[in-house]
N, C-alpha and C. Protein backbone atom coordinates (compact mmCIF):
# COMPACT_ATOMS: atom_id res chain seq x y z
N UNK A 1 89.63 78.76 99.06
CA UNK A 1 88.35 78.15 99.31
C UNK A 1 88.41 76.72 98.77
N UNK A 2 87.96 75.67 99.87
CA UNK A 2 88.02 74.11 99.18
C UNK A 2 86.73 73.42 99.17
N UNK A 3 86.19 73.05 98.46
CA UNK A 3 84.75 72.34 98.04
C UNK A 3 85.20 71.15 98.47
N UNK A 4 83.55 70.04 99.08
CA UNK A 4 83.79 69.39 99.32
C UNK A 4 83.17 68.24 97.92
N UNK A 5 83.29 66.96 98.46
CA UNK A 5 83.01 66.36 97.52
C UNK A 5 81.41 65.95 96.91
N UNK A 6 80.79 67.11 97.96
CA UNK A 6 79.46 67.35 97.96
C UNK A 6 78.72 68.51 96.91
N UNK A 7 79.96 69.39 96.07
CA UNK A 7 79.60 71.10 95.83
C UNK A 7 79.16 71.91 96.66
N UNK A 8 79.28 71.76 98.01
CA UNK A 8 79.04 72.29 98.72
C UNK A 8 80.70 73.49 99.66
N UNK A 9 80.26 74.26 99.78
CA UNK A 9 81.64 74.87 100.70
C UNK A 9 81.49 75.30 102.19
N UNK A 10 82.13 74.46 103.12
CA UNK A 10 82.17 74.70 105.27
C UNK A 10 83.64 75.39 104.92
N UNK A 11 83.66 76.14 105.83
CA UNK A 11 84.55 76.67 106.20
C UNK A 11 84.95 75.62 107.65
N UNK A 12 86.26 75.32 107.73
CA UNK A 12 86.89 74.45 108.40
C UNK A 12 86.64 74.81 109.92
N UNK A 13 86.25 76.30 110.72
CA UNK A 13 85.41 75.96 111.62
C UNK A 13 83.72 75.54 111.66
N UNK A 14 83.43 75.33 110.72
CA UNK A 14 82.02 74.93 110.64
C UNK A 14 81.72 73.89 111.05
N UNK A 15 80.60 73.16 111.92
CA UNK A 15 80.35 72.44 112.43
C UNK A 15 79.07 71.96 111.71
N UNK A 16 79.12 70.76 111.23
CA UNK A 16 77.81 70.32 110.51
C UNK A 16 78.10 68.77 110.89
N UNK A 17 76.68 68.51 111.88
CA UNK A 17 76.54 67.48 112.83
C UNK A 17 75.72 66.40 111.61
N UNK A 18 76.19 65.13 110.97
CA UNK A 18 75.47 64.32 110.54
C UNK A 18 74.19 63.66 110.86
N UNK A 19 73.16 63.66 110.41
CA UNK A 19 73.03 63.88 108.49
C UNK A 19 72.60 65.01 108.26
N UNK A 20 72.72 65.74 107.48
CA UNK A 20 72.19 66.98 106.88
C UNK A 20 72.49 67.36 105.55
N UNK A 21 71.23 67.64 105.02
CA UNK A 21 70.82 67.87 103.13
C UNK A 21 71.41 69.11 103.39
N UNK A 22 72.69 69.39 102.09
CA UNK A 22 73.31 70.89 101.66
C UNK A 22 73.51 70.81 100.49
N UNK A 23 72.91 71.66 99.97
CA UNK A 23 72.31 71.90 98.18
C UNK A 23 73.86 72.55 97.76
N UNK A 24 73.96 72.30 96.48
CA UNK A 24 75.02 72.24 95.64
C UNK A 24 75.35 74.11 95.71
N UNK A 25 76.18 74.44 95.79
CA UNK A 25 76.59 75.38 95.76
C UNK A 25 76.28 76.90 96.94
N UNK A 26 76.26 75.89 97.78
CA UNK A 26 76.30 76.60 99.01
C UNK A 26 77.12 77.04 99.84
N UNK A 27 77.38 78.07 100.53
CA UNK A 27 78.49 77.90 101.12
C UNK A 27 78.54 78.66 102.46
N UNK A 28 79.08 77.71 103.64
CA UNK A 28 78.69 77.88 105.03
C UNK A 28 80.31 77.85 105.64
N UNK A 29 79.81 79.37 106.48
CA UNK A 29 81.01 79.81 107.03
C UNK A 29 81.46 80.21 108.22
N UNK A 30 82.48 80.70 108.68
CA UNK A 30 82.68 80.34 110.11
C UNK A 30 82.18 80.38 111.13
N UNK A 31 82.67 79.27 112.25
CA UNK A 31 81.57 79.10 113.47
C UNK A 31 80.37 78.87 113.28
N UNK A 32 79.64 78.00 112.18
CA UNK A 32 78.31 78.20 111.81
C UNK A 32 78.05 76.77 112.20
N UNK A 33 77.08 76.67 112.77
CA UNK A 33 76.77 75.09 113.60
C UNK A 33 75.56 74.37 112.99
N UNK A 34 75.66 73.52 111.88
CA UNK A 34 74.19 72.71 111.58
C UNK A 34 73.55 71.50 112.21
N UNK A 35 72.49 71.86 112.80
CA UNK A 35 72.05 70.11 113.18
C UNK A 35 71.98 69.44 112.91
N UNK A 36 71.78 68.03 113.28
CA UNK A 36 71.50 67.01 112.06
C UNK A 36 70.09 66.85 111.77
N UNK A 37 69.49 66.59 110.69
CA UNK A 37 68.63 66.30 110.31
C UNK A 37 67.50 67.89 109.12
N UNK A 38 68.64 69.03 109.58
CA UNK A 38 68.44 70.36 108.68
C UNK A 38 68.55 70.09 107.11
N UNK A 39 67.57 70.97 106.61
CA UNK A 39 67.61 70.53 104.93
C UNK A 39 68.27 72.28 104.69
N UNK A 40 69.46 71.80 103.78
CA UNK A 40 69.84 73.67 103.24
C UNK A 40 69.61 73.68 101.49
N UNK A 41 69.24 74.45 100.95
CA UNK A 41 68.60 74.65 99.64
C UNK A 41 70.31 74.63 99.03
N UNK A 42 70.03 74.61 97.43
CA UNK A 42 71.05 75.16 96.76
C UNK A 42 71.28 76.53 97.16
N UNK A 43 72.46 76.77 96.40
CA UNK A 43 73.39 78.44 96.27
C UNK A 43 72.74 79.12 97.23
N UNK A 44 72.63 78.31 98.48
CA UNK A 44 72.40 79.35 100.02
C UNK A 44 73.84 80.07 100.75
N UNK A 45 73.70 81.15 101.03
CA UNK A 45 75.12 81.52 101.91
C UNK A 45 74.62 81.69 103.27
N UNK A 46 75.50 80.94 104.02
CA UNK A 46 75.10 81.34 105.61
C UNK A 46 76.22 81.85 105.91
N UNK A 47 75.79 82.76 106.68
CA UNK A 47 77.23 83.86 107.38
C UNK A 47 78.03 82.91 108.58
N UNK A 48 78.88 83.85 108.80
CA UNK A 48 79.58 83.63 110.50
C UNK A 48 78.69 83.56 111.60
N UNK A 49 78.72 82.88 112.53
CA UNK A 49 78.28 82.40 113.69
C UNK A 49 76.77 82.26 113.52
N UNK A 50 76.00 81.46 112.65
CA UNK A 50 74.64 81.19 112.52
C UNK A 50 74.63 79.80 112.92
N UNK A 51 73.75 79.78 113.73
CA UNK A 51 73.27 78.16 114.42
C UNK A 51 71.82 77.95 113.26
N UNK A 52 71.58 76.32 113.11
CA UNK A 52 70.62 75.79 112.00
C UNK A 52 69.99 74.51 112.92
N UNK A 53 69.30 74.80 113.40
CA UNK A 53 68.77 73.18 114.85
C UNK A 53 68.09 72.48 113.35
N UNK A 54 68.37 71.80 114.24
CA UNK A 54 67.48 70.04 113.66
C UNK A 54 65.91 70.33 113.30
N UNK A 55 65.74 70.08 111.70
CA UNK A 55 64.76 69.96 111.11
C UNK A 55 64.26 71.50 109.92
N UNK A 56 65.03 72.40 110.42
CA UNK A 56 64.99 73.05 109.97
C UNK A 56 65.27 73.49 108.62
N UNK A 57 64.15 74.21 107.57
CA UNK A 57 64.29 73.82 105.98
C UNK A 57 64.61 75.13 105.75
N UNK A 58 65.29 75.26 104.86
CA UNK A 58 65.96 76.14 103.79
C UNK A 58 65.84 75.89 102.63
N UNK A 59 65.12 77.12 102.08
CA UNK A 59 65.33 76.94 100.47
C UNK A 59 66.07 77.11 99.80
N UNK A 60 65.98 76.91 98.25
CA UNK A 60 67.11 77.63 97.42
C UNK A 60 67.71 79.17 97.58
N UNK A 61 69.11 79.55 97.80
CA UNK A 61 69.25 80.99 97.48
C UNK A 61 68.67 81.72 98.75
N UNK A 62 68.64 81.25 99.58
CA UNK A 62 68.31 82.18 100.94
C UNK A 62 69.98 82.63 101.51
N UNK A 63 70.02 83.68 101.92
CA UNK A 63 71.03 84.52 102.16
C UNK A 63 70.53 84.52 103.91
N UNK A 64 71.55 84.32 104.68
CA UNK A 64 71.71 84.35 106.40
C UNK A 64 73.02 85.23 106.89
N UNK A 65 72.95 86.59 107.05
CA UNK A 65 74.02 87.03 107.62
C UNK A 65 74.29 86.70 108.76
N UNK A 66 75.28 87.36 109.61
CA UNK A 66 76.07 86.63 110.71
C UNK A 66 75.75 87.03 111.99
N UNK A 67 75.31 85.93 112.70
CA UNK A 67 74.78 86.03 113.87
C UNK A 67 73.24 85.44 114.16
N UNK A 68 73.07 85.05 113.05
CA UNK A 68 71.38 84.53 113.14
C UNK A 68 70.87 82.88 113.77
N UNK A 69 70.01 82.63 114.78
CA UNK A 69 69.70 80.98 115.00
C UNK A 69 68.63 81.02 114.71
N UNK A 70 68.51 79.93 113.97
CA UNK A 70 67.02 79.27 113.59
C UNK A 70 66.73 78.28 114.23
N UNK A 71 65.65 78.68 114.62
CA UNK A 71 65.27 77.35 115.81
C UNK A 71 64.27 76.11 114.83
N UNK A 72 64.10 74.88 115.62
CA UNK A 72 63.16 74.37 115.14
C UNK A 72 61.88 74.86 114.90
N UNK A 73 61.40 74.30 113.74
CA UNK A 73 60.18 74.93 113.51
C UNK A 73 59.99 75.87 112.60
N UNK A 74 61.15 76.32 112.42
CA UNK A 74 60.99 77.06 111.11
C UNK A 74 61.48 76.85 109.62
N UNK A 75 60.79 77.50 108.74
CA UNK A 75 61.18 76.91 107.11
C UNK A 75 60.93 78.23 106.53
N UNK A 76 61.65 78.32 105.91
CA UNK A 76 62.16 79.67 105.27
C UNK A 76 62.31 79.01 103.45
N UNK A 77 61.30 79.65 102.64
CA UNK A 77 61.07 79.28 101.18
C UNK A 77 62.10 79.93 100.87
N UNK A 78 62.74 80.10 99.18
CA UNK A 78 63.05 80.34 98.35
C UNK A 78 63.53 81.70 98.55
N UNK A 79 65.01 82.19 97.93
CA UNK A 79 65.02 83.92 98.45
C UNK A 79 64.74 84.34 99.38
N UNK A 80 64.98 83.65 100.39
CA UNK A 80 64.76 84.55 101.76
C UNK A 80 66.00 85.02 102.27
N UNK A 81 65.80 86.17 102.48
CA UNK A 81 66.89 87.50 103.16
C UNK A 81 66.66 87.43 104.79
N UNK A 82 67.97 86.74 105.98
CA UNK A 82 67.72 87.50 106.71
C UNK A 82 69.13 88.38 107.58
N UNK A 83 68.65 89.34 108.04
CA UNK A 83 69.60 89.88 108.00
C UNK A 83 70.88 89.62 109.25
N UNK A 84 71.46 90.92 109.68
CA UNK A 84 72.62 90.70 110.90
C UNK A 84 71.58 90.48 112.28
N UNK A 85 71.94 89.64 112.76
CA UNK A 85 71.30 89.22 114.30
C UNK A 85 69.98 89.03 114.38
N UNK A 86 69.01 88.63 113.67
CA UNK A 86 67.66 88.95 113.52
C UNK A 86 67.54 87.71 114.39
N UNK A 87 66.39 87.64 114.87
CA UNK A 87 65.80 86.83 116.19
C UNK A 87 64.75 85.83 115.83
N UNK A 88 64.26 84.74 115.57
CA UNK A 88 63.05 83.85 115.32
C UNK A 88 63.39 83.06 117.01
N UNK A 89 61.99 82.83 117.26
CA UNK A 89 61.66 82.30 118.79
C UNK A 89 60.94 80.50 118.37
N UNK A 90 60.95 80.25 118.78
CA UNK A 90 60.17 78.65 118.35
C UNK A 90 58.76 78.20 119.78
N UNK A 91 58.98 78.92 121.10
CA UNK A 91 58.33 79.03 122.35
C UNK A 91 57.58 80.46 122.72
N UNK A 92 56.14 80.32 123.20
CA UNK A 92 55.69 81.61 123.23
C UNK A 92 55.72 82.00 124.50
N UNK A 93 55.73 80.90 125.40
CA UNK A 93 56.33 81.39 126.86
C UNK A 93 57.43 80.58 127.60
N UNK A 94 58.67 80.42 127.36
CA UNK A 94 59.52 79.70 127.80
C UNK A 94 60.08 80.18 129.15
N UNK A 95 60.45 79.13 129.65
CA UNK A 95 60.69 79.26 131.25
C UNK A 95 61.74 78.31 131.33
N UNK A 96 63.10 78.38 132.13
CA UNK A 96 64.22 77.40 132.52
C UNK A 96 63.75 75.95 132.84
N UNK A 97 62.56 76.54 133.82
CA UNK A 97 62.46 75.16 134.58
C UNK A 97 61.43 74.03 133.87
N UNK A 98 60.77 74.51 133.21
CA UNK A 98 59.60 73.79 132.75
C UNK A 98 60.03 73.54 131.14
N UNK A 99 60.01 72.27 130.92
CA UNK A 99 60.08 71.58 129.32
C UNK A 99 59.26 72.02 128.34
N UNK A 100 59.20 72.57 127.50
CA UNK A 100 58.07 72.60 126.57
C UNK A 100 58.06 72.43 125.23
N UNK A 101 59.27 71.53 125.18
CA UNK A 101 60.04 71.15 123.49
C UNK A 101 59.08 70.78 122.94
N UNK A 102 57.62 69.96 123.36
CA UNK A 102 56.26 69.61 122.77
C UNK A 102 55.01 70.46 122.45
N UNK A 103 56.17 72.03 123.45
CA UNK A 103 54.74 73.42 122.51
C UNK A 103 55.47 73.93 121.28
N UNK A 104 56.55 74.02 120.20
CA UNK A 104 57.17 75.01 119.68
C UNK A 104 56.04 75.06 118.42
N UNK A 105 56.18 76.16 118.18
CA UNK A 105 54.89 76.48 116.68
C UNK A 105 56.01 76.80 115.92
N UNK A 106 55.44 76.40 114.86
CA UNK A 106 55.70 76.81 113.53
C UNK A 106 56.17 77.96 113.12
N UNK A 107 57.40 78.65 112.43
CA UNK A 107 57.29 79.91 111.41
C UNK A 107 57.70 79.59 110.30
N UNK A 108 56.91 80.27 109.24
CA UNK A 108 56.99 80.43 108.12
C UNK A 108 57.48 81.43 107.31
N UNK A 109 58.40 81.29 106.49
CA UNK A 109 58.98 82.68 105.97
C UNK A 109 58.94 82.30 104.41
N UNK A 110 58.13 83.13 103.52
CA UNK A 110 57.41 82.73 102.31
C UNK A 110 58.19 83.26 101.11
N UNK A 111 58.48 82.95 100.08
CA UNK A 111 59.14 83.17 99.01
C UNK A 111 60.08 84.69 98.58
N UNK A 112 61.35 84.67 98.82
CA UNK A 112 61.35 86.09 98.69
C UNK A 112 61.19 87.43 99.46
N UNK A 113 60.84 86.88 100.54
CA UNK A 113 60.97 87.75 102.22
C UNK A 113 62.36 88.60 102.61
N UNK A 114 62.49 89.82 102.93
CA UNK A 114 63.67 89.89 103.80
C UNK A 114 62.86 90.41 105.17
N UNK A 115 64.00 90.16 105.91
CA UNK A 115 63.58 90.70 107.62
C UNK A 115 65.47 90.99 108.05
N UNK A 116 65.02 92.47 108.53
CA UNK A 116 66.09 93.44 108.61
C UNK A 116 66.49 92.89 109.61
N UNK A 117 68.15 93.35 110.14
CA UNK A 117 68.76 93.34 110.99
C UNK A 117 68.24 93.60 112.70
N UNK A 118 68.44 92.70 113.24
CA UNK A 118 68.04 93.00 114.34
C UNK A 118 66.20 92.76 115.15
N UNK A 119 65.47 92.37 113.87
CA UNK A 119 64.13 92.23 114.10
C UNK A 119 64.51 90.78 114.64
N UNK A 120 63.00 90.87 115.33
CA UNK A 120 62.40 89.59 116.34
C UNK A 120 61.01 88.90 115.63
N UNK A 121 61.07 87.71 114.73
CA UNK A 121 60.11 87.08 114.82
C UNK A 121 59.13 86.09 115.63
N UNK A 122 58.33 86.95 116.11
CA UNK A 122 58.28 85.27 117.37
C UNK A 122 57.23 84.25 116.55
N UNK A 123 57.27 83.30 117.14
CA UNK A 123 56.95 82.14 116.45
C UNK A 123 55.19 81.71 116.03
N UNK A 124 54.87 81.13 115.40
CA UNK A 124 53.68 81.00 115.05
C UNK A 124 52.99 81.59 114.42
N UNK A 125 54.28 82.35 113.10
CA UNK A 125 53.44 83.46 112.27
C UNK A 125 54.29 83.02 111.17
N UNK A 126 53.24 83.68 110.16
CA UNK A 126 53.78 83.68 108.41
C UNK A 126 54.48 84.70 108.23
N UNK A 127 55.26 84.91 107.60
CA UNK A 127 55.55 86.19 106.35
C UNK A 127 55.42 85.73 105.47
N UNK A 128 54.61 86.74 104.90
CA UNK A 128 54.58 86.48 103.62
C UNK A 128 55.51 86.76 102.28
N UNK A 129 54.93 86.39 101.17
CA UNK A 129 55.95 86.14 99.91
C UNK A 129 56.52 87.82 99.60
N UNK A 130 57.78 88.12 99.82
CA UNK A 130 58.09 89.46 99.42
C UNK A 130 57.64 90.22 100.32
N UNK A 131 57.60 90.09 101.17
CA UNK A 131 57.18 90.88 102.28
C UNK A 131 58.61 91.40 102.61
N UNK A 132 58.49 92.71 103.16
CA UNK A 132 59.80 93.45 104.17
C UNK A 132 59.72 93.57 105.67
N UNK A 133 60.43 93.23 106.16
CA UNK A 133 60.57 93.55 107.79
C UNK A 133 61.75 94.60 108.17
N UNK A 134 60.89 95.77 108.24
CA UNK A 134 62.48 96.64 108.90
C UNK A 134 62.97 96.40 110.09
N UNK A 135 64.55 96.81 110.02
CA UNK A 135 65.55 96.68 110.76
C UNK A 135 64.73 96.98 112.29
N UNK A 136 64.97 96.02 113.47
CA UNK A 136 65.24 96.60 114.81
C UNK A 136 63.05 95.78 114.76
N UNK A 137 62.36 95.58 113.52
CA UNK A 137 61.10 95.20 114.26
C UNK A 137 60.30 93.83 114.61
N UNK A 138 59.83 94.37 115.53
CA UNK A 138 58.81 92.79 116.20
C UNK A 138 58.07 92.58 116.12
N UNK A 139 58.04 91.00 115.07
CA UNK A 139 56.62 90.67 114.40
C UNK A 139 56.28 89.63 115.21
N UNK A 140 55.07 90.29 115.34
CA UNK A 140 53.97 89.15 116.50
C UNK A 140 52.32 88.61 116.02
N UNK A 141 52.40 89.04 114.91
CA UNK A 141 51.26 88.16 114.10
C UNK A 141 51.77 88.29 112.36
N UNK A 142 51.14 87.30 111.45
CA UNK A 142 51.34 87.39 110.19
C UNK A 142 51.37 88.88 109.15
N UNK A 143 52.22 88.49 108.70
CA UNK A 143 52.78 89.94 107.47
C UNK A 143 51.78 89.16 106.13
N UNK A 144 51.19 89.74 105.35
CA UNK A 144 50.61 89.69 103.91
C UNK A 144 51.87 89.89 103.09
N UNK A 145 51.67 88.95 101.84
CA UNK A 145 51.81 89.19 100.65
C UNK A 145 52.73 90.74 100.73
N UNK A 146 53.99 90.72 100.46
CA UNK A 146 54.70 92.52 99.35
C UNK A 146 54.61 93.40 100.70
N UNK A 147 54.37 93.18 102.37
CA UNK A 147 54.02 94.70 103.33
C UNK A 147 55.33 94.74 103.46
N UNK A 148 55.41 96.07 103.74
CA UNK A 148 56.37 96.82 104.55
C UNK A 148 55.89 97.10 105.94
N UNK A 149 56.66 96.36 106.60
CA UNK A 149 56.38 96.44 108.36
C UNK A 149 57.48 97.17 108.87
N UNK A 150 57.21 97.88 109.96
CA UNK A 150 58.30 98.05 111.10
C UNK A 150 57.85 98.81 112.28
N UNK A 151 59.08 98.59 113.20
CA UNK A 151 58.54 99.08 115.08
C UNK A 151 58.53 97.83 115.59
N UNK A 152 57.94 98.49 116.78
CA UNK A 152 58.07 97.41 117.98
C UNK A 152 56.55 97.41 118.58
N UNK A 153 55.62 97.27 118.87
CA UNK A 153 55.19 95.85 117.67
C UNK A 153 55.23 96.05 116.30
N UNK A 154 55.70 95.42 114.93
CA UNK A 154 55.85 95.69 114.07
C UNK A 154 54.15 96.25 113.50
N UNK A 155 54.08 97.36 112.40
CA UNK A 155 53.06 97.84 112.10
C UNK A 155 52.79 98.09 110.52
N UNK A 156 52.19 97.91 109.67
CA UNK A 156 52.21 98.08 108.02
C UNK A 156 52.56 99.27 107.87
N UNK A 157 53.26 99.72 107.29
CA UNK A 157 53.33 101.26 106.97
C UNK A 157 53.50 101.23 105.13
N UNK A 158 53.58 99.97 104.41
CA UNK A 158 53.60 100.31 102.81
C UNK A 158 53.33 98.60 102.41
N UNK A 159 53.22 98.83 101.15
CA UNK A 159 54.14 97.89 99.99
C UNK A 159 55.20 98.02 99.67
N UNK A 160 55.35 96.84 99.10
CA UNK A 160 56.71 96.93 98.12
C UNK A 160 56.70 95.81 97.43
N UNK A 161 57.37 96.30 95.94
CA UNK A 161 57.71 94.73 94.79
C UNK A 161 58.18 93.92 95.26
N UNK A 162 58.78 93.22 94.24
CA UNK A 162 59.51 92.13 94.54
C UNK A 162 61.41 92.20 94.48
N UNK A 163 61.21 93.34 94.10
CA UNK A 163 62.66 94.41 94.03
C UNK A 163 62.98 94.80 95.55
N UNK A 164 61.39 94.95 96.20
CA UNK A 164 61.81 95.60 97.35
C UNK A 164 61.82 97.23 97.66
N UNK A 165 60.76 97.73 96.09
CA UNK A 165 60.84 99.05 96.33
C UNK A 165 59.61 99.58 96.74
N UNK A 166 59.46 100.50 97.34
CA UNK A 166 57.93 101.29 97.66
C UNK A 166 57.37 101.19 96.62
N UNK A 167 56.01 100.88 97.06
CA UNK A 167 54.37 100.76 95.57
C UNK A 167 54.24 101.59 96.13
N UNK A 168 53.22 102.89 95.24
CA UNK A 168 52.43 103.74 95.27
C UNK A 168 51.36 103.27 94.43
N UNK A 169 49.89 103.30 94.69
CA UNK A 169 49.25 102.94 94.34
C UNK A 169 48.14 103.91 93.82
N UNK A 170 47.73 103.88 92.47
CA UNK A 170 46.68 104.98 91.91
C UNK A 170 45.64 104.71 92.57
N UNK A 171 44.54 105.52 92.13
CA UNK A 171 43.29 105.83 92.56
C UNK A 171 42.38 104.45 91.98
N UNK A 172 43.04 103.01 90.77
CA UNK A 172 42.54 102.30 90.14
C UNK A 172 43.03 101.36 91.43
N UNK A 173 44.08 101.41 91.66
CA UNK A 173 44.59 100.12 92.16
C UNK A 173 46.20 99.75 91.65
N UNK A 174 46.48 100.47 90.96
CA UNK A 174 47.54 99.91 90.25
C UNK A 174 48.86 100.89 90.43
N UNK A 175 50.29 99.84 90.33
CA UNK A 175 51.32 100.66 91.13
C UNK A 175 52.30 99.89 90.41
N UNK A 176 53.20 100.85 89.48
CA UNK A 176 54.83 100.02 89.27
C UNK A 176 55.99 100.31 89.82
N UNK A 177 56.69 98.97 90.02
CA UNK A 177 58.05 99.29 90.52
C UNK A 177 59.13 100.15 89.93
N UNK A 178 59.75 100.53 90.34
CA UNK A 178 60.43 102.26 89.82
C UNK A 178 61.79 100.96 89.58
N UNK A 179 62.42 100.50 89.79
CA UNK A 179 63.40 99.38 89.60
C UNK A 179 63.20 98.56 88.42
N UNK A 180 62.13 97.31 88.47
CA UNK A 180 61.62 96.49 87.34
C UNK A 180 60.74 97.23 86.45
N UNK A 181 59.72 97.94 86.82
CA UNK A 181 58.75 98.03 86.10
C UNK A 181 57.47 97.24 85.81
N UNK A 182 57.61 96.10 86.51
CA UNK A 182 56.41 95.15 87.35
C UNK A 182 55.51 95.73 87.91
N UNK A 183 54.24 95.53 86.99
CA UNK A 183 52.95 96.39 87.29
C UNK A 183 52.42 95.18 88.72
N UNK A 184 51.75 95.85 89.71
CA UNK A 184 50.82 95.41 91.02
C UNK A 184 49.92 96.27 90.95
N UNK A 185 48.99 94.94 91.39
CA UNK A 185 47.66 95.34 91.57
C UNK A 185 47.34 95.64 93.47
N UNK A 186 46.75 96.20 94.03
CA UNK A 186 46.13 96.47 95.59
C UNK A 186 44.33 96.31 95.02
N UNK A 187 43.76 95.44 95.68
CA UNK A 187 42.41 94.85 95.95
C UNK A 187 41.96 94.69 97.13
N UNK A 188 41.31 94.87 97.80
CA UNK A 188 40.94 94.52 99.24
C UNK A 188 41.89 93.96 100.20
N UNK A 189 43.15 94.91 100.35
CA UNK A 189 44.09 94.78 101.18
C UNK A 189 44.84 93.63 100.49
N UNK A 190 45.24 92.92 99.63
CA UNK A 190 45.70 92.03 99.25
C UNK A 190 45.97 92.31 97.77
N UNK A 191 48.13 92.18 97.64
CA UNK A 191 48.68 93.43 96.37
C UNK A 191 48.79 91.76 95.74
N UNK A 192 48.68 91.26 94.26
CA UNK A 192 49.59 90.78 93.36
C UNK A 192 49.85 90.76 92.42
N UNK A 193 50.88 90.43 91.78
CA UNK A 193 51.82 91.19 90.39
C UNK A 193 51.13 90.67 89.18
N UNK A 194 50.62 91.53 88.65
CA UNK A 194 50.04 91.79 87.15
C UNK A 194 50.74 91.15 85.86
């Protein structure tokens, strides 16, 4: 493995199109294509064959397994997990013939998120901080704060910490992680850590 004179580590098929911000101790690996003008956080790993278009932000410590494109428009905070092949869209109705590089919306992927293998985010939605997306689901409006989603359309079926483990929640409101031990609170549909 050879660092460049950046602390940064490409793997010698990597393609990283000038200019583009890559945080110190990162390291991007084969066939992985960056645009120019992409910001990548520190100690991020991007897998094999992940495309990064132009403008696109990365935080610190976000993990990208192999096979993933991020289109414009999206920014992915701090700790974000995503997994093998997972899908983000930047167009809500795209068509060959017709231009619409002047509709793409926004996604947001919030502190500490993973989204499983194979899920489809389409564009113009949040996840939220610590939120889970299971493997294979399609999120088509905003995830809250710690849910556990999955299916096709994706659907709440739990919580979870910041570990990532199922909350169970008492009859008060209150639920610890079986991992940390990080007490959460649940209030009017909306969980945060105590």
């Amino acid at each position: 493995m050879q660092w460049n004179k950046m602390d940064y580590f490409a793997h010698p098929t990597a393609v990283i199109d000038e200019p583009c911000q890559i945080g110190a101790g990162t390291h991007i690996w084969h066939f992985t294509h960056l645009m120019s003008g992409c910001v990548i956080g520190d100690n991020c790993n991007i897998g094999q064959n992940v495309f990064v278009a132009a403008d696109v932000v990365l935080g610190n410590n976000v993990k990208i397994q192999n096979n993933v494109s991020i289109y414009k428009g999206v920014v992915c905070e701090d700790d974000v997990f995503l997994g093998p092949s997972m899908v983000f869209t930047n167009v809500t109705n795209p068509r060959s013939a017709i231009d619409r590089k002047n509709e793409y919306k926004p996604t947001l992927v919030r502190k500490g998120a993973s989204i499983g293998a194979n899920a489809t985010i389409v564009c113009g939605n949040t996840i939220g901080r610590y939120a889970f997306i299971g493997a294979g689901a399609v999120v088509t409006h905003d995830v809250p704060d710690f849910a556990l989603v999955v299916g096709n359309p994706a659907r709440q079926i739990g919580w979870v910490s910041e570990f990532g483990q199922p909350l169970q929640f008492d009859e008060n409101g209150f639920a610890h992680c079986s991992e940390s031990g990080q007490c959460y609170q649940l209030q009017n549909d909306v969980v945060v850590r105590k």
